[in-house]
PDB file of N, CA and C in Angstrom:
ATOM      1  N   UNK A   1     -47.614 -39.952 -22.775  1.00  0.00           N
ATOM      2  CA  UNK A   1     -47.485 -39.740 -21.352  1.00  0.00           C
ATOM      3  C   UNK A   1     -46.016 -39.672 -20.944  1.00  0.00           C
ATOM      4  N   UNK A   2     -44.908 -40.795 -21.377  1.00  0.00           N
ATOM      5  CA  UNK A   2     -43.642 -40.663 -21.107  1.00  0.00           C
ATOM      6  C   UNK A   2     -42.988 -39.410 -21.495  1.00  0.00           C
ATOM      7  N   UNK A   3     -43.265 -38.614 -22.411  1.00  0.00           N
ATOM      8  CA  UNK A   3     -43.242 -36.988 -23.221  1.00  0.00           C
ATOM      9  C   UNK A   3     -43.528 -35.724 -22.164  1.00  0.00           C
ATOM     10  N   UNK A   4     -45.035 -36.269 -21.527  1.00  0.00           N
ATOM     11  CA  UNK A   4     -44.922 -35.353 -20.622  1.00  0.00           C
ATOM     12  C   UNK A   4     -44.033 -35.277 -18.977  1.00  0.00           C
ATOM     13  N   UNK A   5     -43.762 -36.923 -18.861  1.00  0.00           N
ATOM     14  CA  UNK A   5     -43.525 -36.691 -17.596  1.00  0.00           C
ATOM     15  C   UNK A   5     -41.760 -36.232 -17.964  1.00  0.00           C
ATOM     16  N   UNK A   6     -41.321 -36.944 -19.084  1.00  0.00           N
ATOM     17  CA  UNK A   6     -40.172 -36.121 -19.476  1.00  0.00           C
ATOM     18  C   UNK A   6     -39.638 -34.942 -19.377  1.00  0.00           C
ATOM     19  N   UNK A   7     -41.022 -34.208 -20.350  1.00  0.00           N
ATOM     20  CA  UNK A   7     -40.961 -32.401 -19.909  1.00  0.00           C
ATOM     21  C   UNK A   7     -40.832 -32.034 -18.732  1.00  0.00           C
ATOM     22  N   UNK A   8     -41.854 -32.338 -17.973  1.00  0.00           N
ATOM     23  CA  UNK A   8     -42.222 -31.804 -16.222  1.00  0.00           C
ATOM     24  C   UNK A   8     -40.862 -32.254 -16.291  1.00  0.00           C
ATOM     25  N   UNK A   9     -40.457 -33.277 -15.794  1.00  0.00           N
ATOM     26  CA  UNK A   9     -38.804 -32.995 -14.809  1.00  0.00           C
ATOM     27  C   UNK A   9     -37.731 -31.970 -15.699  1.00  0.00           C
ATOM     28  N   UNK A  10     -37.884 -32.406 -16.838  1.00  0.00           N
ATOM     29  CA  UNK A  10     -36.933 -30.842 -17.168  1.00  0.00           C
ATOM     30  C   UNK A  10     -37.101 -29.909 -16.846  1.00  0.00           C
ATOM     31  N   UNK A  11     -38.472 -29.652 -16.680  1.00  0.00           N
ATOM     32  CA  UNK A  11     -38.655 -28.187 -16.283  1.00  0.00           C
ATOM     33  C   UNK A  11     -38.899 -28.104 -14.395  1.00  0.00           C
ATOM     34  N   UNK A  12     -38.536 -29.147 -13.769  1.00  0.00           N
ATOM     35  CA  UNK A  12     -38.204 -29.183 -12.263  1.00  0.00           C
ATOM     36  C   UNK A  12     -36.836 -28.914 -12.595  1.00  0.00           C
ATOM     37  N   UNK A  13     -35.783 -29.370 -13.296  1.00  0.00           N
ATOM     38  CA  UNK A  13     -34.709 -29.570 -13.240  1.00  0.00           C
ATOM     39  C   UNK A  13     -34.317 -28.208 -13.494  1.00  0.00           C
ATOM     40  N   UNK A  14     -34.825 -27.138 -14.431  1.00  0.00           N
ATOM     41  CA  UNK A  14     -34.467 -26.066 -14.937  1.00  0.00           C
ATOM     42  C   UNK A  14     -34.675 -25.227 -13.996  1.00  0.00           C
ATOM     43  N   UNK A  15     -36.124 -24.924 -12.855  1.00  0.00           N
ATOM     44  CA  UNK A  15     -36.030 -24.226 -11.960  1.00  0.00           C
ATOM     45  C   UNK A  15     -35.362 -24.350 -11.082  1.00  0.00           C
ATOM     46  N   UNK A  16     -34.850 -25.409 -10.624  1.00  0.00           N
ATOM     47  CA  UNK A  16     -34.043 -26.264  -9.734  1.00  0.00           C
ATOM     48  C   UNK A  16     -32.559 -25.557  -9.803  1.00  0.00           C
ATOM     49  N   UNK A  17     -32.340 -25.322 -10.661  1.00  0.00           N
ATOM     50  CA  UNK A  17     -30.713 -24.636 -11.285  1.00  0.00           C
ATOM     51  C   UNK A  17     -31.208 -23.225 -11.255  1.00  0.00           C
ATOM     52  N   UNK A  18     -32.069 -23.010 -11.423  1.00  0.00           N
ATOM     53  CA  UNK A  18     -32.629 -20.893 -11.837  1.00  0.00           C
ATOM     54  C   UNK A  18     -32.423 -20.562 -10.216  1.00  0.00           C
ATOM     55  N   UNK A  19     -32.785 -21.190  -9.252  1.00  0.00           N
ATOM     56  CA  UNK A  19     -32.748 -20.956  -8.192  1.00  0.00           C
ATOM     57  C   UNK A  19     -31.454 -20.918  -7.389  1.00  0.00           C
ATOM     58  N   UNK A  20     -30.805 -22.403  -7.580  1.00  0.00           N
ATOM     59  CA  UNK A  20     -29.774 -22.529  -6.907  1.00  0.00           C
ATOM     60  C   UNK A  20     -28.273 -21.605  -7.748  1.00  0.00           C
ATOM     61  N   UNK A  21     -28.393 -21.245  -8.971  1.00  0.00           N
ATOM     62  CA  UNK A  21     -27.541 -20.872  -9.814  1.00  0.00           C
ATOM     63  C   UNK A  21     -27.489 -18.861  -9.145  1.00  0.00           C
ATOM     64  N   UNK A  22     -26.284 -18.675  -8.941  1.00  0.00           N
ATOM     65  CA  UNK A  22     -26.716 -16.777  -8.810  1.00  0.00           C
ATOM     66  C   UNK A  22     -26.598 -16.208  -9.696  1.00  0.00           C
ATOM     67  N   UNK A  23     -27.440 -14.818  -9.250  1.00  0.00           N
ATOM     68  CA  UNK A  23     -27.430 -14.122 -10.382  1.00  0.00           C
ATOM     69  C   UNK A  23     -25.973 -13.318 -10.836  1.00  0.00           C
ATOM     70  N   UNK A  24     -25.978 -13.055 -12.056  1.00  0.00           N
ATOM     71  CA  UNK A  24     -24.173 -12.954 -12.431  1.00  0.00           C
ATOM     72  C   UNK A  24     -24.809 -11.399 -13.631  1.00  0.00           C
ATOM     73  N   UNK A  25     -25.268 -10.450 -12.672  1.00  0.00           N
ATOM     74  CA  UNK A  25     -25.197  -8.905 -13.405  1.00  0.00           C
ATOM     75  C   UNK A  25     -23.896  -8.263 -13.403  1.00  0.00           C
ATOM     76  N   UNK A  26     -24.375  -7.340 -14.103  1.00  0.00           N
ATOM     77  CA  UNK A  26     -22.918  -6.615 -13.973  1.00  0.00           C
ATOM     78  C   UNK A  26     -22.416  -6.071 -12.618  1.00  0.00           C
ATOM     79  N   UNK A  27     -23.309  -6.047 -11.556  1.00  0.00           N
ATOM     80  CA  UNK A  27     -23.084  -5.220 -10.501  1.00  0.00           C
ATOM     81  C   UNK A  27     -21.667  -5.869  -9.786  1.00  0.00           C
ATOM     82  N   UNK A  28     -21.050  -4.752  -9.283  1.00  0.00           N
ATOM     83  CA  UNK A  28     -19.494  -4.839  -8.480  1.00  0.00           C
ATOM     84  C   UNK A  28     -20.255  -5.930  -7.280  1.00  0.00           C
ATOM     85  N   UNK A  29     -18.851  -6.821  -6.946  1.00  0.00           N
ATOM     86  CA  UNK A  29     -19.039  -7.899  -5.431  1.00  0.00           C
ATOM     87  C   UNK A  29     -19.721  -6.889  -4.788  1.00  0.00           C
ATOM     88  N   UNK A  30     -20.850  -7.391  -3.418  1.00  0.00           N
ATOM     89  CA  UNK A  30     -21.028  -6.736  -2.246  1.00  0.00           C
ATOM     90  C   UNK A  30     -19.666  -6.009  -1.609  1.00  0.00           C
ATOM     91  N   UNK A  31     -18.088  -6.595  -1.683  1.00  0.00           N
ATOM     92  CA  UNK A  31     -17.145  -6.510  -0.863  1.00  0.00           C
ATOM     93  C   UNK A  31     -16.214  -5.397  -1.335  1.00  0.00           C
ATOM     94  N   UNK A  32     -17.090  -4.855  -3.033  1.00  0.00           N
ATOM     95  CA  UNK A  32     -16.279  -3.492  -3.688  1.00  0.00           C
ATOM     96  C   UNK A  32     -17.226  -2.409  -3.269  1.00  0.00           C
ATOM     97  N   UNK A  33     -15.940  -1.349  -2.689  1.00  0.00           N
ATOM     98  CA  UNK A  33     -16.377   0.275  -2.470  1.00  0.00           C
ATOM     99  C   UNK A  33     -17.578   0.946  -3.729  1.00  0.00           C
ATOM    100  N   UNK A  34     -18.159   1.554  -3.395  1.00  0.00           N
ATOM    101  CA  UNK A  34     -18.983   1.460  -4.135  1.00  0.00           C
ATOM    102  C   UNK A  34     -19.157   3.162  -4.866  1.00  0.00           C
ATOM    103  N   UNK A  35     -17.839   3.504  -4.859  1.00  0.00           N
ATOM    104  CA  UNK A  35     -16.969   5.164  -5.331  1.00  0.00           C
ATOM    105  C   UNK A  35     -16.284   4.849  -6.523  1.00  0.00           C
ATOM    106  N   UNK A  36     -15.892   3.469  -6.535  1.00  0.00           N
ATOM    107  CA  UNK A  36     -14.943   3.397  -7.210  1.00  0.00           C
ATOM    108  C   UNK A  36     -15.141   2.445  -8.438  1.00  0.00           C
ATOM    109  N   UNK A  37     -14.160   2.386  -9.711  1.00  0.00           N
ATOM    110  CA  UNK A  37     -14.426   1.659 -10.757  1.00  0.00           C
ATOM    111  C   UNK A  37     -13.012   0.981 -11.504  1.00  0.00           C
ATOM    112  N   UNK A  38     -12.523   0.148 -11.580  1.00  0.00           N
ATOM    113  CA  UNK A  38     -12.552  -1.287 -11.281  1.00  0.00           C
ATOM    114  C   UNK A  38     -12.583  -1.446  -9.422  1.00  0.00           C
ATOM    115  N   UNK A  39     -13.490  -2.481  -9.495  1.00  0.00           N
ATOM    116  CA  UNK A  39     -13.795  -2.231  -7.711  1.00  0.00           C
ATOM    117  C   UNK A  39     -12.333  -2.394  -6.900  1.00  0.00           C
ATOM    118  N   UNK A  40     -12.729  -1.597  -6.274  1.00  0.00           N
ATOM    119  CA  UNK A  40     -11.570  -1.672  -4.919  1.00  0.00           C
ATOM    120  C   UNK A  40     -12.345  -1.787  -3.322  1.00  0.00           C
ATOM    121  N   UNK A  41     -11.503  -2.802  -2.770  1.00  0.00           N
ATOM    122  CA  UNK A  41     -12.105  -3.681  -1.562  1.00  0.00           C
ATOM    123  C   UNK A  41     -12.540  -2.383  -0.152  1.00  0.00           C
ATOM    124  N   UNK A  42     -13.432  -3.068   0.443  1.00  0.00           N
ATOM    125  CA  UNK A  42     -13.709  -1.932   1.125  1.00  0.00           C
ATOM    126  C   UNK A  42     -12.882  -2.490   2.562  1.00  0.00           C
ATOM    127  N   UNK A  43     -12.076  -1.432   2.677  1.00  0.00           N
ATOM    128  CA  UNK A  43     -10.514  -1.805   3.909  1.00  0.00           C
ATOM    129  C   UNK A  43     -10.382  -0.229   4.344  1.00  0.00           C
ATOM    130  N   UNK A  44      -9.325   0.063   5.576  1.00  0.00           N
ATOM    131  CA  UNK A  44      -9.084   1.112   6.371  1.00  0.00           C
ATOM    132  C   UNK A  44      -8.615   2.203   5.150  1.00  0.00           C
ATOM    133  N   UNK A  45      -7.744   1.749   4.196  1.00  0.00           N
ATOM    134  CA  UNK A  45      -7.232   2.879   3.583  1.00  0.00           C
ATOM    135  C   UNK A  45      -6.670   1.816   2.244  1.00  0.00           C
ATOM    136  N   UNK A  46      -6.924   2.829   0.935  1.00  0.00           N
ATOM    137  CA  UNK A  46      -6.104   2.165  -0.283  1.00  0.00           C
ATOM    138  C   UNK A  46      -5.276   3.369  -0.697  1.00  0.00           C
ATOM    139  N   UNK A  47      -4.350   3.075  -1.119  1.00  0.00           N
ATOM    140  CA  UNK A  47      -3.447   4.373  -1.955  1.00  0.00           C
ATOM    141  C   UNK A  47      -2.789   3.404  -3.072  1.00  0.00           C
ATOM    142  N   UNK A  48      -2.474   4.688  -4.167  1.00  0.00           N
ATOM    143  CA  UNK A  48      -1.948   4.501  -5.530  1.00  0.00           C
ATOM    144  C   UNK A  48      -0.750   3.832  -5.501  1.00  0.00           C
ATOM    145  N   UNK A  49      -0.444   3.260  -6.349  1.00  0.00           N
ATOM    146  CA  UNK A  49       0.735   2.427  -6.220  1.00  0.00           C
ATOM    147  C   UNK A  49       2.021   3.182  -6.898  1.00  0.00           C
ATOM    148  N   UNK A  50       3.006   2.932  -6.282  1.00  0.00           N
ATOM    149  CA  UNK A  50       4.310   3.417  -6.569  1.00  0.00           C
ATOM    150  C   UNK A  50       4.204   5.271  -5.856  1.00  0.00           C
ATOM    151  N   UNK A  51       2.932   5.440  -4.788  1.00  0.00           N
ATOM    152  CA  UNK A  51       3.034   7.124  -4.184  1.00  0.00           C
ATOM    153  C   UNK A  51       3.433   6.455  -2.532  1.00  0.00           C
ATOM    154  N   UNK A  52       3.396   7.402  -1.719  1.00  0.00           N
ATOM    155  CA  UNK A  52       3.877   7.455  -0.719  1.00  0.00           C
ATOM    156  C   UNK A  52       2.921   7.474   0.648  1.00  0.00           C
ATOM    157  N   UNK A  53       1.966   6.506   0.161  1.00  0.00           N
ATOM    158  CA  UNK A  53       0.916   5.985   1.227  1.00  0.00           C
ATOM    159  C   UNK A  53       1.334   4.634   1.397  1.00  0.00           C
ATOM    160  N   UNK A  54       0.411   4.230   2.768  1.00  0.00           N
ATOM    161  CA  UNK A  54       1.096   3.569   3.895  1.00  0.00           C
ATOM    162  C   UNK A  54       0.179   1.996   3.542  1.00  0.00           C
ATOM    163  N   UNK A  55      -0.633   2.208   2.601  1.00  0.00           N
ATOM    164  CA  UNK A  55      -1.839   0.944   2.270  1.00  0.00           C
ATOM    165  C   UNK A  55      -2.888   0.548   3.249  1.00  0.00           C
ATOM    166  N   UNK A  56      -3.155  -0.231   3.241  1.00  0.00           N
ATOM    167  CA  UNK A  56      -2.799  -1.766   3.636  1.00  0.00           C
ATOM    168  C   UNK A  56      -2.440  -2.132   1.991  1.00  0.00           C
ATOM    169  N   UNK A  57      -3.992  -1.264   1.243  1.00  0.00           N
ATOM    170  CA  UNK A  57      -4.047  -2.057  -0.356  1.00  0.00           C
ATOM    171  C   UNK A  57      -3.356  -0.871  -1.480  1.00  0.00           C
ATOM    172  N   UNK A  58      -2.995  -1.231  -2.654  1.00  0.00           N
ATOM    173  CA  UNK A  58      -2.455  -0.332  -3.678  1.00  0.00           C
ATOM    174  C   UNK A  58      -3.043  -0.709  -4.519  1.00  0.00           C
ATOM    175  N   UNK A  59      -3.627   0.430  -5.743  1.00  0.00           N
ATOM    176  CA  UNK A  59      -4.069   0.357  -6.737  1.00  0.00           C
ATOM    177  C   UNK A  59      -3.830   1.695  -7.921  1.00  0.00           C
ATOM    178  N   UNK A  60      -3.869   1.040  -9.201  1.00  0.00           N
ATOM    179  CA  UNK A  60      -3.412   1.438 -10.225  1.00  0.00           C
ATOM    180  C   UNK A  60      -4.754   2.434 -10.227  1.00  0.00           C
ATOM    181  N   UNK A  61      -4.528   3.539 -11.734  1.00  0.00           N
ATOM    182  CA  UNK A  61      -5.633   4.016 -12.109  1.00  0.00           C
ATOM    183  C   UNK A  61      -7.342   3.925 -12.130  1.00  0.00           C
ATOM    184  N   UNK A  62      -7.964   4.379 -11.336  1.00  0.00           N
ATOM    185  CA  UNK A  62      -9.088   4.169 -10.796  1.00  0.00           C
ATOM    186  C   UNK A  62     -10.257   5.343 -11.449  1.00  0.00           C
ATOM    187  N   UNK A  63     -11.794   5.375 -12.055  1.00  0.00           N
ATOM    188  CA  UNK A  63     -12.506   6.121 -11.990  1.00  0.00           C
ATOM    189  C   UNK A  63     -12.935   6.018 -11.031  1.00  0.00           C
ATOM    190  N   UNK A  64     -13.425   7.448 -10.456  1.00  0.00           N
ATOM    191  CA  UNK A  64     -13.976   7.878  -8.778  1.00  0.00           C
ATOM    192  C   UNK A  64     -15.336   7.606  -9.371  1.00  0.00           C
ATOM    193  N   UNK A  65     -16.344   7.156  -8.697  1.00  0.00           N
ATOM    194  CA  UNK A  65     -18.034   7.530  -9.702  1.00  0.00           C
ATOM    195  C   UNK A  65     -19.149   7.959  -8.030  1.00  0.00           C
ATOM    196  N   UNK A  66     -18.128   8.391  -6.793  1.00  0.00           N
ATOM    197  CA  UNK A  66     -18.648   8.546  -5.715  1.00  0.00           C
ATOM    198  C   UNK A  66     -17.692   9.448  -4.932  1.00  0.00           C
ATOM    199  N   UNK A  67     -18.218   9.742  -3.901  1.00  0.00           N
ATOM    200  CA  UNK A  67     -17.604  10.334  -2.547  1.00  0.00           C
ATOM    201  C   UNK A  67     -16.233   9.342  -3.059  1.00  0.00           C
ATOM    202  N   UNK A  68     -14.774  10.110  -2.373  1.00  0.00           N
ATOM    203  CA  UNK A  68     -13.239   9.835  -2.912  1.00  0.00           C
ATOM    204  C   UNK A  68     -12.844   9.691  -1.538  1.00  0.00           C
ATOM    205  N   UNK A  69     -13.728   8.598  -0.407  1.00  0.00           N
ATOM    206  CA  UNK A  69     -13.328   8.231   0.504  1.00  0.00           C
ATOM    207  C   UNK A  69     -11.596   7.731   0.773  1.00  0.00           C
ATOM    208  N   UNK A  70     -11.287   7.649  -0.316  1.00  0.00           N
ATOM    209  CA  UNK A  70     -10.061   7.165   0.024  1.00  0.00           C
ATOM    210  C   UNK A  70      -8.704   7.603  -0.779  1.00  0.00           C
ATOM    211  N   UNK A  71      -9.327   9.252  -1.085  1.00  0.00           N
ATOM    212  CA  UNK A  71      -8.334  10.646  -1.175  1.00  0.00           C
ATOM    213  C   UNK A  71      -7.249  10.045  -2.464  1.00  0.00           C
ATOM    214  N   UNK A  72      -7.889   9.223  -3.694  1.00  0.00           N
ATOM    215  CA  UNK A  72      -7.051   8.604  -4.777  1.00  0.00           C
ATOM    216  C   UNK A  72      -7.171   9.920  -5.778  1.00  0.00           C
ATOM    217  N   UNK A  73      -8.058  10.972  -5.656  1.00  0.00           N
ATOM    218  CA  UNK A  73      -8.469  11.466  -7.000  1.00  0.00           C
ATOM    219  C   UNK A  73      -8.383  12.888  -6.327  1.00  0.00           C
ATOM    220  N   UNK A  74      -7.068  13.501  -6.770  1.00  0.00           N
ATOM    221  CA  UNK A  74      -6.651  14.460  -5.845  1.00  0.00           C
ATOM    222  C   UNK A  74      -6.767  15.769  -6.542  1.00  0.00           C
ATOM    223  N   UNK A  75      -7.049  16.068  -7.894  1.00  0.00           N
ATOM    224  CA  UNK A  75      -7.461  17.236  -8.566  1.00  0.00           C
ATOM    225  C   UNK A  75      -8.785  17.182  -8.819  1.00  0.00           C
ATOM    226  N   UNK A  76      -9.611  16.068  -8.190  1.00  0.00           N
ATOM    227  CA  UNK A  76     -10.714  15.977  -8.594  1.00  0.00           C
ATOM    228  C   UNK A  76     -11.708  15.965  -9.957  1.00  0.00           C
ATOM    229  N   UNK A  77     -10.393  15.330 -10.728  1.00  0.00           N
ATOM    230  CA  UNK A  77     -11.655  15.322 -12.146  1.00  0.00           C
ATOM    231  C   UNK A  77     -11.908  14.245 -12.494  1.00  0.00           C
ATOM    232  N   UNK A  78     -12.269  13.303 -11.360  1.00  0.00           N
ATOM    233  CA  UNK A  78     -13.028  11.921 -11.522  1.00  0.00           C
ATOM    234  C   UNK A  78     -12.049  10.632 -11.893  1.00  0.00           C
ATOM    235  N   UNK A  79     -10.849  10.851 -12.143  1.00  0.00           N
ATOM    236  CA  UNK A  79      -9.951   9.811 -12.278  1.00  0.00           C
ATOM    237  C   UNK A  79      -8.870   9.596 -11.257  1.00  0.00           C
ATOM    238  N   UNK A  80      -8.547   8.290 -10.640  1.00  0.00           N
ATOM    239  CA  UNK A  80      -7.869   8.249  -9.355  1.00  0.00           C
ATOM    240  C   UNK A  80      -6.671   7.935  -9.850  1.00  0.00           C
ATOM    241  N   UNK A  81      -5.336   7.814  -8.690  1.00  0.00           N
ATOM    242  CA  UNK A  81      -4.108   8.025  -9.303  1.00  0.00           C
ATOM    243  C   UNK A  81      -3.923   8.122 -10.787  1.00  0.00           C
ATOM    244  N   UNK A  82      -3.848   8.544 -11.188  1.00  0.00           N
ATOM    245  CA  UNK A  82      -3.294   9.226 -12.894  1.00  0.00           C
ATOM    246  C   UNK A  82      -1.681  10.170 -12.768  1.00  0.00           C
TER     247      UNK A  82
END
Protein backbone atom coordinates (compact mmCIF):
# COMPACT_ATOMS: atom_id res chain seq x y z
CA UNK A 1 0.00 0.00 0.00
CA UNK A 2 2.88 2.53 0.97
CA UNK A 3 4.20 1.61 -2.97
CA UNK A 4 1.12 2.70 -4.22
CA UNK A 5 0.40 5.74 -2.44
CA UNK A 6 4.11 6.52 -3.27
CA UNK A 7 3.45 6.12 -7.01
CA UNK A 8 0.09 8.19 -7.07
CA UNK A 9 1.94 11.31 -5.67
CA UNK A 10 4.67 10.96 -8.13
CA UNK A 11 2.55 10.84 -10.64
CA UNK A 12 0.44 14.07 -9.06
CA UNK A 13 3.79 15.51 -8.80
CA UNK A 14 4.73 14.78 -12.52
CA UNK A 15 1.48 16.26 -13.91
CA UNK A 16 1.79 18.99 -11.55
CA UNK A 17 5.18 20.13 -13.37
CA UNK A 18 3.72 18.92 -17.17
CA UNK A 19 1.33 21.61 -16.57
CA UNK A 20 2.95 24.30 -14.81
CA UNK A 21 6.35 23.71 -16.86
CA UNK A 22 5.99 25.48 -20.76
CA UNK A 23 6.19 24.13 -23.62
CA UNK A 24 9.89 24.79 -25.06
CA UNK A 25 9.36 23.87 -29.22
CA UNK A 26 11.26 25.16 -31.55
CA UNK A 27 8.81 27.85 -32.42
CA UNK A 28 10.26 31.73 -32.48
CA UNK A 29 8.96 33.98 -29.01
CA UNK A 30 5.31 35.27 -29.70
CA UNK A 31 7.40 38.83 -29.70
CA UNK A 32 9.59 37.58 -33.10
CA UNK A 33 8.40 38.88 -36.65
CA UNK A 34 7.34 36.09 -38.08
CA UNK A 35 9.32 36.90 -41.90
CA UNK A 36 12.22 36.56 -40.42
CA UNK A 37 15.02 33.99 -39.22
CA UNK A 38 17.06 34.44 -36.37
CA UNK A 39 13.93 36.26 -34.92
CA UNK A 40 13.82 39.87 -35.05
CA UNK A 41 11.47 41.84 -32.58
CA UNK A 42 8.38 43.07 -33.92
CA UNK A 43 9.07 47.24 -33.62
CA UNK A 44 8.35 50.36 -36.14
CA UNK A 45 11.38 49.63 -38.28
CA UNK A 46 14.75 47.33 -38.14
CA UNK A 47 17.66 48.01 -40.55
CA UNK A 48 21.06 46.26 -41.20
CA UNK A 49 23.75 47.21 -39.23
CA UNK A 50 26.63 49.35 -40.24
CA UNK A 51 23.81 50.78 -43.57
CA UNK A 52 22.23 53.99 -43.38
CA UNK A 53 18.86 53.41 -41.66
CA UNK A 54 17.52 55.27 -38.88
CA UNK A 55 16.53 51.85 -36.53
CA UNK A 56 15.17 51.96 -33.66
CA UNK A 57 16.76 48.10 -33.96
CA UNK A 58 19.93 46.79 -36.15
CA UNK A 59 20.56 43.51 -37.29
CA UNK A 60 23.18 41.40 -38.86
CA UNK A 61 22.43 38.85 -41.70
CA UNK A 62 18.93 37.66 -41.68
CA UNK A 63 16.88 34.80 -43.80
CA UNK A 64 13.56 36.50 -45.08
CA UNK A 65 11.05 33.17 -44.89
CA UNK A 66 7.97 35.93 -45.32
CA UNK A 67 6.60 39.21 -46.61
CA UNK A 68 10.24 41.66 -46.15
CA UNK A 69 8.15 44.02 -44.06
CA UNK A 70 11.07 45.62 -43.06
CA UNK A 71 12.84 46.21 -46.67
CA UNK A 72 16.29 44.05 -45.17
CA UNK A 73 16.35 41.79 -48.34
CA UNK A 74 16.75 44.18 -51.12
CA UNK A 75 17.60 41.91 -54.27
CA UNK A 76 15.22 39.67 -53.05
CA UNK A 77 16.81 36.29 -52.92
CA UNK A 78 15.66 35.49 -49.48
CA UNK A 79 18.69 36.64 -47.48
CA UNK A 80 18.59 40.01 -45.50
CA UNK A 81 21.47 42.42 -45.25
CA UNK A 82 24.26 40.35 -46.96
Amino acid sequence: MKFAVTLGSAVIAAFAFAIATPAVAGAQPSNCHDSYTPCLPVVSDVDCEGGSGNGPVYTGRVTVIGPDDYGLDRDGDGIGCE
